[in-house]
Protein backbone atom coordinates (compact mmCIF):
# COMPACT_ATOMS: atom_id res chain seq x y z
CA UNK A 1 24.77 -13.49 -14.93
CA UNK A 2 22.62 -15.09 -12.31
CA UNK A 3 23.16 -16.46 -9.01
CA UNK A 4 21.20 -18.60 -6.82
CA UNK A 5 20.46 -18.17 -3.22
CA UNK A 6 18.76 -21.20 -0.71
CA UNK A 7 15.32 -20.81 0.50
CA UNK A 8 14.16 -22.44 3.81
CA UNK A 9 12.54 -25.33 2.15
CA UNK A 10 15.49 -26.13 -0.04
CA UNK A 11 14.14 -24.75 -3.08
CA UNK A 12 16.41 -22.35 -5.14
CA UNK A 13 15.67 -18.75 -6.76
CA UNK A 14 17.43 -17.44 -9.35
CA UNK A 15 18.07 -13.69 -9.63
CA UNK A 16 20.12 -11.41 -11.94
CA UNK A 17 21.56 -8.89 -11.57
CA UNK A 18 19.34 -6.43 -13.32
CA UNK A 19 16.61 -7.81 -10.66
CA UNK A 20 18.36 -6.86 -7.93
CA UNK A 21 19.00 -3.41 -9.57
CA UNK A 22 15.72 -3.37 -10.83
CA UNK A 23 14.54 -3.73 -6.54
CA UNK A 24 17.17 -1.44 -5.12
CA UNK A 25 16.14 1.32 -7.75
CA UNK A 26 11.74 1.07 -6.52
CA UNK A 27 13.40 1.55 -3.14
CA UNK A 28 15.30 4.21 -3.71
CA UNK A 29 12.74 6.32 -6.33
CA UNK A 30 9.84 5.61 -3.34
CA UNK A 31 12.21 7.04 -1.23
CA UNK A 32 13.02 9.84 -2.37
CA UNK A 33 9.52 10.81 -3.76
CA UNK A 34 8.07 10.25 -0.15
CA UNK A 35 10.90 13.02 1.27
CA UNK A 36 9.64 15.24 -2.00
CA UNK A 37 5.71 14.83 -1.04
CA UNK A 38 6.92 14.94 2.66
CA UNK A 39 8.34 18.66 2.24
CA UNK A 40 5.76 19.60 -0.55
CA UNK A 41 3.00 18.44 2.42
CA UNK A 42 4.65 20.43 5.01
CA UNK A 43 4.88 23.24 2.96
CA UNK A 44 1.39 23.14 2.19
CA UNK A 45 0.02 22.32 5.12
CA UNK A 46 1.80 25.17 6.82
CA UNK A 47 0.10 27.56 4.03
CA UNK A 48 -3.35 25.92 4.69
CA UNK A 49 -3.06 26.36 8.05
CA UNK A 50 -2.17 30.22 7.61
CA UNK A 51 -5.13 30.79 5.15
CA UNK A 52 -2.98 31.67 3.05
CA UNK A 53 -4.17 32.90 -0.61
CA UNK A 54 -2.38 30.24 -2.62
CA UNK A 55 -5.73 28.10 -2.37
CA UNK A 56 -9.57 28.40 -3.81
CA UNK A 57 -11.45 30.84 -1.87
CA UNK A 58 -15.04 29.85 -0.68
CA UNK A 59 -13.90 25.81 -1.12
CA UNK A 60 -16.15 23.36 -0.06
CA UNK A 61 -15.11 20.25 2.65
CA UNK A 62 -16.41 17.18 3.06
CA UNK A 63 -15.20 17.18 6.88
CA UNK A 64 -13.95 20.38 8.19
CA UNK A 65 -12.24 23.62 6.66
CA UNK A 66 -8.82 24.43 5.07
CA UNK A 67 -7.17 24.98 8.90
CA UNK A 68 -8.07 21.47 9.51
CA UNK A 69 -7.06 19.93 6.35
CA UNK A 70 -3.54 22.01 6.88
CA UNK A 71 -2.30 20.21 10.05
CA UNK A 72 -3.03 17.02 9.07
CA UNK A 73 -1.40 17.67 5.80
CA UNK A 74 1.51 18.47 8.44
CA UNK A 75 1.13 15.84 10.30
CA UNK A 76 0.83 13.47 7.02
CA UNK A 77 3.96 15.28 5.26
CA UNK A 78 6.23 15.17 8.91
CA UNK A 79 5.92 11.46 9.33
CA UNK A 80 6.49 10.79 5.60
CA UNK A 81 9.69 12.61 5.52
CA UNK A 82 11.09 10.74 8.35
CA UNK A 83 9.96 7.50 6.78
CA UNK A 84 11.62 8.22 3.87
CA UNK A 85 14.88 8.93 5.83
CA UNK A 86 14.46 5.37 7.44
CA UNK A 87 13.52 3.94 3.84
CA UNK A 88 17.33 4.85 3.16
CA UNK A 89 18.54 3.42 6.06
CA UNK A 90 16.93 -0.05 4.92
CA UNK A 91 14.45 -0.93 8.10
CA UNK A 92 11.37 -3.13 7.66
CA UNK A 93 9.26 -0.32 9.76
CA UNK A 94 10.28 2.50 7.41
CA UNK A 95 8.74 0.75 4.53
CA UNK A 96 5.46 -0.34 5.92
CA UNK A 97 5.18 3.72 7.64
CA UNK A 98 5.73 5.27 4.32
CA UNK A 99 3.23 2.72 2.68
CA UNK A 100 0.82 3.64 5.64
CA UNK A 101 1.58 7.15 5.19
CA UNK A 102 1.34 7.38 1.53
CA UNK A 103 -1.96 5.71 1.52
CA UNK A 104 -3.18 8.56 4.25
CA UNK A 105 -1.71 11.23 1.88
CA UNK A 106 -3.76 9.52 -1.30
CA UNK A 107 -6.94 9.52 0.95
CA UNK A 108 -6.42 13.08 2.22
CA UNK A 109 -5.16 14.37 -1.25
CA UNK A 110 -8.87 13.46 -2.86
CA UNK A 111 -10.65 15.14 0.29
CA UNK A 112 -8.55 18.18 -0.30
CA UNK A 113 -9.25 18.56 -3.99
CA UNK A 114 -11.33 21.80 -3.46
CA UNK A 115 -8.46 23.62 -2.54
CA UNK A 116 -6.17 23.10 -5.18
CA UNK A 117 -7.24 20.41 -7.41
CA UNK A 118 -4.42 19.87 -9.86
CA UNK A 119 -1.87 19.93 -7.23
CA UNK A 120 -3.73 17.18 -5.19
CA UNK A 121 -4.42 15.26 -8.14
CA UNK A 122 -0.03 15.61 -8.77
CA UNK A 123 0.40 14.48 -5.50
CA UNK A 124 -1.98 11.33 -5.31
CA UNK A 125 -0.51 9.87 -8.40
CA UNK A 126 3.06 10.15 -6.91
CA UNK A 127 1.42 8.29 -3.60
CA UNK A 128 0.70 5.74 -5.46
CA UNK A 129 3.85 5.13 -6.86
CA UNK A 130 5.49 5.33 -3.71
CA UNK A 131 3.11 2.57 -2.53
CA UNK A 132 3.95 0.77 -5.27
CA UNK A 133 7.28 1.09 -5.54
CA UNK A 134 7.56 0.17 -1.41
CA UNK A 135 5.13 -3.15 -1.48
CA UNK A 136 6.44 -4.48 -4.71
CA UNK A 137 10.27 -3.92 -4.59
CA UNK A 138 10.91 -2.91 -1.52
CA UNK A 139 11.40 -5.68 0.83
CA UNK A 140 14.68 -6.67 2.42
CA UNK A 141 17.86 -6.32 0.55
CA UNK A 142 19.57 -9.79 -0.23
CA UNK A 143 22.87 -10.24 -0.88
CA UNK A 144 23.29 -13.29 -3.04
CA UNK A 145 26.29 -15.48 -2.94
C-alpha cells in the first residue's frame, strides 16, 4: 500500500509503507549504536586516562600519549551518548551532532589504533554505520496522509 504526500512544487512522492519502516528502523539502529559506542568510549577513555593495563604497553602516537587520547575519547563518547538520546527524541540537531560526532570517533579510532587495534578497528566500522544510517535515513519523520 502506498500513499502520496504534496511537495512544495506540486509534485507528488510516493512512499510505502516498508519505506517508511525501512527510515524509522536506520534511525533507530544509529541510535542506539551511537549510545553503545558512547558508553564503550567513556569506558575506555576513562581506562586510557588511568593507564590502565587493558592497552599495548610502549604504543606509539601520532599526536600525544594514551592520557591524551583518553579524554578526548571522553569527551567524543559523552557528547555521542547525549546525541543519541536526542536522536530518539526526533530533533534535526541530534542527527547532524551524532553524524559530527561519529565522524570524530572514526578519525580518533584510526589515531588510536596502537592501543588496541582490533577494538578501534570494531568501533570505526560501527561509526560508519551510524553515519550512514543518520545521513541516509534519518531525516525528519513524515507522516503521510
Amino acid at each position: 500500500m502506498s500513499s502520496q504526500r504534496t511537495m512544495p512544487a506540486g509534485s507528488t512522492a510516493q512512499a510505502t509503507s516498508d519505506e517508511l519502516a525501512d527510515r524509522s528502523g536506520w534511525a533507530t539502529f544509529a541510535g542506539v549504536m551511537l549510545s553503545i559506542v558512547g558508553v564503550l568510549n567513556i569506558v575506555y577513555g576513562i581506562a586510557a586516562i588511568d593507564n590502565a593495563n587493558f592497552y599495548i604497553n610502549d604504543a606509539r602516537y601520532v599526536i600525544s600519549d594514551l592520557n591524551t587520547w583518553g579524554w578526548v575519547m571522553l569527551i567524543i563518547g559523552a557528547l555521542q551518548f547525549c546525541a543519541a538520546f536526542s536522536i530518539f527524541a526526533g530533533t534535526e540537531w541530534g542527527r547532524w551532532v551524532g553524524v559530527a560526532t561519529a565522524g570524530l570517533n572514526s578519525i580518533a579510532q584510526l589515531l588510536f589504533l596502537p592501543a588496541y587495534p582490533f577494538l578501534a578497528l570494531a568501533l570505526f566500522s560501527i561509526d560508519i554505520l551510524i553515519i550512514y544510517g543518520l545521513i541516509a535515513h534519518g531525516g525528519r519523520r513524515h507522516t503521510f496522509a
